[in-house]
PDB file of N, CA and C in Angstrom:
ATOM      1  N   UNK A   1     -38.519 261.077  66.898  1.00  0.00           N
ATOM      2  CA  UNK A   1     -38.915 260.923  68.272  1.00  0.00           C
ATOM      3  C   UNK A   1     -37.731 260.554  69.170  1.00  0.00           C
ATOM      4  N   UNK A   2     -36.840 259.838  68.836  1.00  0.00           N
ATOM      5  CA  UNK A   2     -35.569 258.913  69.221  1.00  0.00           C
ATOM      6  C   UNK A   2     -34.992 260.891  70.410  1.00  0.00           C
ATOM      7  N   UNK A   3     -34.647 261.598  69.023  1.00  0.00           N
ATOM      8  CA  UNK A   3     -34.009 262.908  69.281  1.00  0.00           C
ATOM      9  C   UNK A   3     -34.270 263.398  70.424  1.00  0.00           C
ATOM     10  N   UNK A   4     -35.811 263.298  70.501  1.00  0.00           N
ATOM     11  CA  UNK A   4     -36.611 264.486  71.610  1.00  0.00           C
ATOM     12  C   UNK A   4     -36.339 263.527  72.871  1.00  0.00           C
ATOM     13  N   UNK A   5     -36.426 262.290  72.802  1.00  0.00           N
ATOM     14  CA  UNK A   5     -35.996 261.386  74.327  1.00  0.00           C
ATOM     15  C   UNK A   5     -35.021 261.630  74.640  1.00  0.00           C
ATOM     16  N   UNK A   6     -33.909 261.760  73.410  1.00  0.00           N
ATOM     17  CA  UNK A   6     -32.794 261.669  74.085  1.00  0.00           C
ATOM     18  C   UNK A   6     -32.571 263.185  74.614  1.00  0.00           C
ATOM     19  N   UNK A   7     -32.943 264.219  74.340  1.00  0.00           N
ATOM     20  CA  UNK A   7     -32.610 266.148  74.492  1.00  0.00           C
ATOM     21  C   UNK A   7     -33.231 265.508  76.225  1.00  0.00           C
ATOM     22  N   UNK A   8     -34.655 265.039  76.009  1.00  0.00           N
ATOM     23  CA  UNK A   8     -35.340 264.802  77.443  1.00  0.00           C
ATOM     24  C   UNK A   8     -34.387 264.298  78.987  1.00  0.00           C
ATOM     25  N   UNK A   9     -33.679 263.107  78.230  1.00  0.00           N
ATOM     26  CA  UNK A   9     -32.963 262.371  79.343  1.00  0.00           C
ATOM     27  C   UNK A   9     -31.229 263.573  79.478  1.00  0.00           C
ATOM     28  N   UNK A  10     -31.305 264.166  78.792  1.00  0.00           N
ATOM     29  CA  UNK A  10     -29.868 264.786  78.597  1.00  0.00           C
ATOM     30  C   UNK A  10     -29.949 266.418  79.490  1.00  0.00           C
ATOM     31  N   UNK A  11     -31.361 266.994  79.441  1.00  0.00           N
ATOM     32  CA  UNK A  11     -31.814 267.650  80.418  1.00  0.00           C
ATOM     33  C   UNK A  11     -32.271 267.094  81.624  1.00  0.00           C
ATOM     34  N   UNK A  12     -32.899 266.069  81.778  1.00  0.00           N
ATOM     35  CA  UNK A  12     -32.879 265.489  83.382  1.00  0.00           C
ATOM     36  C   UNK A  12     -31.839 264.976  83.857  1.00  0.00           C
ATOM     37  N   UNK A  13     -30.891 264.829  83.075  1.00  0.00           N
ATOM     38  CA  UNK A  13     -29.114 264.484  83.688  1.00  0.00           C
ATOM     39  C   UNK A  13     -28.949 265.690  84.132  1.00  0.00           C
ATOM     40  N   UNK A  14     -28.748 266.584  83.624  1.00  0.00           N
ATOM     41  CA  UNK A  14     -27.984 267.873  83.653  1.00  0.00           C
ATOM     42  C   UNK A  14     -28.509 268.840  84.869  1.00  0.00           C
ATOM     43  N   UNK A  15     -30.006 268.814  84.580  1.00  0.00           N
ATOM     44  CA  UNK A  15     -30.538 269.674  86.000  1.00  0.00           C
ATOM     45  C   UNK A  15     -30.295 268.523  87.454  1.00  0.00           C
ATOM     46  N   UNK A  16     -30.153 267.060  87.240  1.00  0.00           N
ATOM     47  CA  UNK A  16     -29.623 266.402  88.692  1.00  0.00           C
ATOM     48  C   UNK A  16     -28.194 267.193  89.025  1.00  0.00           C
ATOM     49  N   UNK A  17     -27.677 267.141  88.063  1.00  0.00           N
ATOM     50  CA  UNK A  17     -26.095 266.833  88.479  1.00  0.00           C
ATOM     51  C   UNK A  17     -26.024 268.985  88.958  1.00  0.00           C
ATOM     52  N   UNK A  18     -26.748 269.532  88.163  1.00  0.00           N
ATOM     53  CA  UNK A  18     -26.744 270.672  88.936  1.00  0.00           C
ATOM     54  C   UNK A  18     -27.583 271.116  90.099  1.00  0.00           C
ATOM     55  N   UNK A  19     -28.273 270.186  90.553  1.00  0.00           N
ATOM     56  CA  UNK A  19     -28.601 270.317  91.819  1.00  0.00           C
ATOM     57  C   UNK A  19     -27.912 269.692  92.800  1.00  0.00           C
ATOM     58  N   UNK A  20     -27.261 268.356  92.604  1.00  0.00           N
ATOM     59  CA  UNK A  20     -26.375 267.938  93.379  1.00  0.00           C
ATOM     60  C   UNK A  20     -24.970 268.730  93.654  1.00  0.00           C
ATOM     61  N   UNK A  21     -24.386 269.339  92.838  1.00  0.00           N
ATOM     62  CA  UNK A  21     -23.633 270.868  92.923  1.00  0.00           C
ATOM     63  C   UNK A  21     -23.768 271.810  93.839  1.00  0.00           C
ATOM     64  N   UNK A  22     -25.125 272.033  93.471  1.00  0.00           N
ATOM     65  CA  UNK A  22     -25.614 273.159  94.218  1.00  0.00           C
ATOM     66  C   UNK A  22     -25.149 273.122  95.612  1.00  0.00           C
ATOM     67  N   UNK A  23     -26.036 271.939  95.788  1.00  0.00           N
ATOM     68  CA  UNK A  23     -26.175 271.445  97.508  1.00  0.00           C
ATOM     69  C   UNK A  23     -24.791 271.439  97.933  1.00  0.00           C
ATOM     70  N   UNK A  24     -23.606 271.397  97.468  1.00  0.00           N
ATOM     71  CA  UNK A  24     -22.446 271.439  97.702  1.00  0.00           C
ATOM     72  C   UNK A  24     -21.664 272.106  97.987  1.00  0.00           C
ATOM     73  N   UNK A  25     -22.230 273.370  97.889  1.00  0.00           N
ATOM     74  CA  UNK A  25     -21.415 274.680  97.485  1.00  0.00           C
ATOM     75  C   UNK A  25     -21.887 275.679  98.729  1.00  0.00           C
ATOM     76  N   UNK A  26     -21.041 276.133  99.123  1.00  0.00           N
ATOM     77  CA  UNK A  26     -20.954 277.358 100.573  1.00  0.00           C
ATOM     78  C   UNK A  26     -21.788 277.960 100.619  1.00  0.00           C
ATOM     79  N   UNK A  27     -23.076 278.286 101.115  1.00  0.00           N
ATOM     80  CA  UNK A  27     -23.800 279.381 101.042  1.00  0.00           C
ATOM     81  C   UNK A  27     -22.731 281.204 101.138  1.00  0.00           C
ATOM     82  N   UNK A  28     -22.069 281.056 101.961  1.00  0.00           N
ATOM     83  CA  UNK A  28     -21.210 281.835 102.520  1.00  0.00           C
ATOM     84  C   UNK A  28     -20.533 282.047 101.212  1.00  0.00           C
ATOM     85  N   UNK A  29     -19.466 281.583 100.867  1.00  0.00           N
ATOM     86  CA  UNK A  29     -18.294 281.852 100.046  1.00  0.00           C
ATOM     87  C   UNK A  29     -18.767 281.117  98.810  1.00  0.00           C
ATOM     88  N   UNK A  30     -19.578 280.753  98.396  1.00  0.00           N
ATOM     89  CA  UNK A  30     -19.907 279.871  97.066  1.00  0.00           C
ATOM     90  C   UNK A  30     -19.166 279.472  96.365  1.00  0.00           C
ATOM     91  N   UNK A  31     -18.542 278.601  97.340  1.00  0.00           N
ATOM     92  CA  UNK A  31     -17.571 277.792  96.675  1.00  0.00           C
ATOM     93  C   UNK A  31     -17.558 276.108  97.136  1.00  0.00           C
ATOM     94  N   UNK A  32     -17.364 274.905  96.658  1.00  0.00           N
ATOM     95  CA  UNK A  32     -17.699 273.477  97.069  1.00  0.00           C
ATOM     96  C   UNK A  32     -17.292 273.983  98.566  1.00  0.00           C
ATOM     97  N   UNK A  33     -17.675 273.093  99.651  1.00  0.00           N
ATOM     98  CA  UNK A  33     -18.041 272.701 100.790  1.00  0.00           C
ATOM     99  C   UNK A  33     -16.499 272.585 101.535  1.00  0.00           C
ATOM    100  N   UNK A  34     -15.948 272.836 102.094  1.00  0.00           N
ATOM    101  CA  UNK A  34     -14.225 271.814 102.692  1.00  0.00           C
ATOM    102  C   UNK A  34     -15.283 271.780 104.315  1.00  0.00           C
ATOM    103  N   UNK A  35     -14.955 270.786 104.599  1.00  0.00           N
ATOM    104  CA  UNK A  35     -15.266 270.724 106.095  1.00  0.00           C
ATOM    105  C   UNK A  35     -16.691 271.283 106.297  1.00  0.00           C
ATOM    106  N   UNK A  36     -17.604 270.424 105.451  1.00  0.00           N
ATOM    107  CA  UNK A  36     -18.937 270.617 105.802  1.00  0.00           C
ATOM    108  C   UNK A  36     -19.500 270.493 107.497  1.00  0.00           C
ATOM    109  N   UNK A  37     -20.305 271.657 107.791  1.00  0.00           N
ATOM    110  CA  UNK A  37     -20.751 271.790 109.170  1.00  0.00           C
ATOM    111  C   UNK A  37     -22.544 272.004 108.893  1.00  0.00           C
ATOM    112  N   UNK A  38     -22.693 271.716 109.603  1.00  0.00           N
ATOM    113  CA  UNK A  38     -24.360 271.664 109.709  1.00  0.00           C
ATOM    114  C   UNK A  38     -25.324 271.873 111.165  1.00  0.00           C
ATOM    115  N   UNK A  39     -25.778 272.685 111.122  1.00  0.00           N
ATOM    116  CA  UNK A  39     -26.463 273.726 112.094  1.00  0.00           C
ATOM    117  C   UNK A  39     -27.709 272.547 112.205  1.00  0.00           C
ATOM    118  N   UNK A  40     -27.622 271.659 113.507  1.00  0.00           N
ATOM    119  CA  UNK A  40     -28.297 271.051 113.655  1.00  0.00           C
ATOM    120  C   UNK A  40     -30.115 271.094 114.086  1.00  0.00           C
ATOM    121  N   UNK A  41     -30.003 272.438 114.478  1.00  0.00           N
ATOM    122  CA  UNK A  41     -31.404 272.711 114.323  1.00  0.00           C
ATOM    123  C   UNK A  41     -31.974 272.744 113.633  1.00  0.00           C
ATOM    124  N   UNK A  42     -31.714 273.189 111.943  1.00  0.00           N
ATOM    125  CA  UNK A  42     -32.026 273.555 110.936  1.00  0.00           C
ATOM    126  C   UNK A  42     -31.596 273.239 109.623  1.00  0.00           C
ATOM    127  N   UNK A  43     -30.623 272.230 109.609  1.00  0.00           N
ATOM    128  CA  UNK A  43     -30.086 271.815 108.928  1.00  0.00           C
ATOM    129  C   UNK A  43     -29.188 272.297 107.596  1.00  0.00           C
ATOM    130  N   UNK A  44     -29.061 273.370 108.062  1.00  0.00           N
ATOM    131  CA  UNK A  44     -28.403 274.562 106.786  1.00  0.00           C
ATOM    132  C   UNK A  44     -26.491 273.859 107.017  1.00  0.00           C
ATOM    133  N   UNK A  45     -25.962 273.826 105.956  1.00  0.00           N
ATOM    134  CA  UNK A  45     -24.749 273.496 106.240  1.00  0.00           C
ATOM    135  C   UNK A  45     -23.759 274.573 105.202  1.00  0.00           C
ATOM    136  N   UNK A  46     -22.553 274.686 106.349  1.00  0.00           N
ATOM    137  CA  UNK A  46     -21.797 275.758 105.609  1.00  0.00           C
ATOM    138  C   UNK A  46     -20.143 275.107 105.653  1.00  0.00           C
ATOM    139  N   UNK A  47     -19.160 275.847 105.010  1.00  0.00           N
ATOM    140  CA  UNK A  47     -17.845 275.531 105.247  1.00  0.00           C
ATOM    141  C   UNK A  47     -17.360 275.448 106.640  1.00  0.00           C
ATOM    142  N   UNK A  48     -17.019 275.036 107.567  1.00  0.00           N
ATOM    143  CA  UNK A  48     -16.472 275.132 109.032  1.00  0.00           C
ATOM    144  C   UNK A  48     -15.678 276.168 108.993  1.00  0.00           C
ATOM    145  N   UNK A  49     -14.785 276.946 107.976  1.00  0.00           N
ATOM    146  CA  UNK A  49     -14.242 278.057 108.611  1.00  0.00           C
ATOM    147  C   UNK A  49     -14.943 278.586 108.275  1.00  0.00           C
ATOM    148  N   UNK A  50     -15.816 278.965 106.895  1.00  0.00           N
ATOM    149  CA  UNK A  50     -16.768 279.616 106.817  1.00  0.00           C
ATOM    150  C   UNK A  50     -17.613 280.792 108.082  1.00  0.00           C
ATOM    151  N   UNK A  51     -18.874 279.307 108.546  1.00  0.00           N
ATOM    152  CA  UNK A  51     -19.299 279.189 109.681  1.00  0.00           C
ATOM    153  C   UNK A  51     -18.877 280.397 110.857  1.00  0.00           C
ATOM    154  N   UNK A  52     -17.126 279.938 110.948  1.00  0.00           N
ATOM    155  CA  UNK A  52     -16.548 280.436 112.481  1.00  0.00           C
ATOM    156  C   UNK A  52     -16.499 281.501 112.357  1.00  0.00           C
ATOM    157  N   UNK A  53     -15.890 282.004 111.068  1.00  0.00           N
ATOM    158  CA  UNK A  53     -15.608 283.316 110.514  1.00  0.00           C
ATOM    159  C   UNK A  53     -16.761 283.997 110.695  1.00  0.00           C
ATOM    160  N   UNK A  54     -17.627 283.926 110.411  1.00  0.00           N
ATOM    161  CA  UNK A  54     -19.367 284.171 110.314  1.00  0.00           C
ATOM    162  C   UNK A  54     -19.359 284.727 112.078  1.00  0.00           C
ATOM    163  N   UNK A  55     -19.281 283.578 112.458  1.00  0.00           N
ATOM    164  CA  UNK A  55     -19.736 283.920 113.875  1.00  0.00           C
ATOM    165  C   UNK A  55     -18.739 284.258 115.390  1.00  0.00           C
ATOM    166  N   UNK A  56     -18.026 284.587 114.690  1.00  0.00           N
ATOM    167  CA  UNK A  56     -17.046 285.362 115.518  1.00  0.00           C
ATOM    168  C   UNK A  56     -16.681 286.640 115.005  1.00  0.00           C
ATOM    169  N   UNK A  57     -17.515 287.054 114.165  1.00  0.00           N
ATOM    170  CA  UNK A  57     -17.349 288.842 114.025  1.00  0.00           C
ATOM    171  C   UNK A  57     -17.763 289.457 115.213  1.00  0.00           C
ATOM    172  N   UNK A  58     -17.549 290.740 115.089  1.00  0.00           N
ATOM    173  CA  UNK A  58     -18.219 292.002 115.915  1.00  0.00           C
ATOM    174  C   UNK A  58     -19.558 292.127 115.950  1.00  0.00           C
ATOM    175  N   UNK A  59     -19.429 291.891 117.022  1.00  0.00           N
ATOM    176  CA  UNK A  59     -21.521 292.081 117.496  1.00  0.00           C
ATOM    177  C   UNK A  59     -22.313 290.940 117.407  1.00  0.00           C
ATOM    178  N   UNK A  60     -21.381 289.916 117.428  1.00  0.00           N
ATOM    179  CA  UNK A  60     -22.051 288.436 117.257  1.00  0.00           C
ATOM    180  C   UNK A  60     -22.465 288.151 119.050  1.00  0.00           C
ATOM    181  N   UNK A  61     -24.350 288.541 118.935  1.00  0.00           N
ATOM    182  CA  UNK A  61     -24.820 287.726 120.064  1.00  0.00           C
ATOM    183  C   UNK A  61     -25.435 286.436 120.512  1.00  0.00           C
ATOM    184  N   UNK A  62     -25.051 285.851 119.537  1.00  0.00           N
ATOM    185  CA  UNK A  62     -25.448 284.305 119.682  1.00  0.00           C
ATOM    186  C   UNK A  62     -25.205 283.409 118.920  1.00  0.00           C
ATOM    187  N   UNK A  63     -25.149 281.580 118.448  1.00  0.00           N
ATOM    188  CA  UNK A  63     -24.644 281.625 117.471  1.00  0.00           C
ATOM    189  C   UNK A  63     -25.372 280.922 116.300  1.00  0.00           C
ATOM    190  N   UNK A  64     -26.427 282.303 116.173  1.00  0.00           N
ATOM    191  CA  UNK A  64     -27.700 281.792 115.391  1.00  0.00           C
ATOM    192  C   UNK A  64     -27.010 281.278 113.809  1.00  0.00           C
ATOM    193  N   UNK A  65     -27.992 280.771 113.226  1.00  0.00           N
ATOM    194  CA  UNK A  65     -27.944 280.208 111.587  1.00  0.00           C
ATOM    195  C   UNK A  65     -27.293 281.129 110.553  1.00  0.00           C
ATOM    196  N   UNK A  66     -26.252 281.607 109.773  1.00  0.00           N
ATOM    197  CA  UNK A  66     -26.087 282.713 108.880  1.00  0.00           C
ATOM    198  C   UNK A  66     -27.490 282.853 108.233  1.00  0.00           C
ATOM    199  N   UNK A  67     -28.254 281.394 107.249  1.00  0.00           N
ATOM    200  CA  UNK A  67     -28.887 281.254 106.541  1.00  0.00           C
ATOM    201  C   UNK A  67     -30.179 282.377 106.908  1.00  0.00           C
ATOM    202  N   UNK A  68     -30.591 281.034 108.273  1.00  0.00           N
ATOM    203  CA  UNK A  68     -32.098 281.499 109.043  1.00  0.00           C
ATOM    204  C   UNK A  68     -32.224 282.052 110.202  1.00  0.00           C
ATOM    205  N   UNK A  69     -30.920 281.997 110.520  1.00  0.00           N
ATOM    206  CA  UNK A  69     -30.710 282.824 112.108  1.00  0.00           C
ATOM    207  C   UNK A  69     -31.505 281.809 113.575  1.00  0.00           C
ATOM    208  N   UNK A  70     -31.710 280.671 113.146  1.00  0.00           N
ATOM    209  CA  UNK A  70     -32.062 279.693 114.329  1.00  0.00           C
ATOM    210  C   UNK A  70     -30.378 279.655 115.130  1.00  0.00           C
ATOM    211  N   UNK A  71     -31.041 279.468 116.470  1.00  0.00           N
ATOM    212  CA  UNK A  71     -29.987 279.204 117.206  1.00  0.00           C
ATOM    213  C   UNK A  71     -29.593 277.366 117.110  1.00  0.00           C
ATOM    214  N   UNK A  72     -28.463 277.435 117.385  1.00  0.00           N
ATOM    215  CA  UNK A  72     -27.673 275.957 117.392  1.00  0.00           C
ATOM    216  C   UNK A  72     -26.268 275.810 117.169  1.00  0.00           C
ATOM    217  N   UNK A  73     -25.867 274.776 117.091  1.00  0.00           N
ATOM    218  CA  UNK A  73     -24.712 274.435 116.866  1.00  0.00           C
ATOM    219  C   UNK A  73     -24.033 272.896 115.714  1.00  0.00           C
TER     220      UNK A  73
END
């Protein structure tokens, strides 16, 4: 029984620490975060150059969410 607690607690470590990762990582470039920015309407957060890069292409009419496309800043 000892075994199966411990596999138990060794998988609920492992899926935290990969969700805390997750949340870390660029939607954009999937890569950890530098200069986390966060789209205050919606709370989606991306790299800051990321982000700019994103929204200063061609044909950019507003400077909605990459994620959800809400407007904000």
């Amino acid at each position: 029984m000892q075994g199966d607690e411990n596999e138990d607690a060794y998988t609920e470590t492992y899926n935290a620490l990969y969700e805390f990762v997750h949340a870390l990582e660029c939607p954009l470039c999937s890569e950890l975060m530098t200069k986390p920015s966060t789209f205050k309407t919606c709370g989606h957060t991306f790299c800051f150059e990321c982000v700019i890069k994103t929204l200063e292409g061609k044909g950019i009419r507003w400077p909605g969410c990459p994620t959800c496309g809400q407007a904000g800043c």
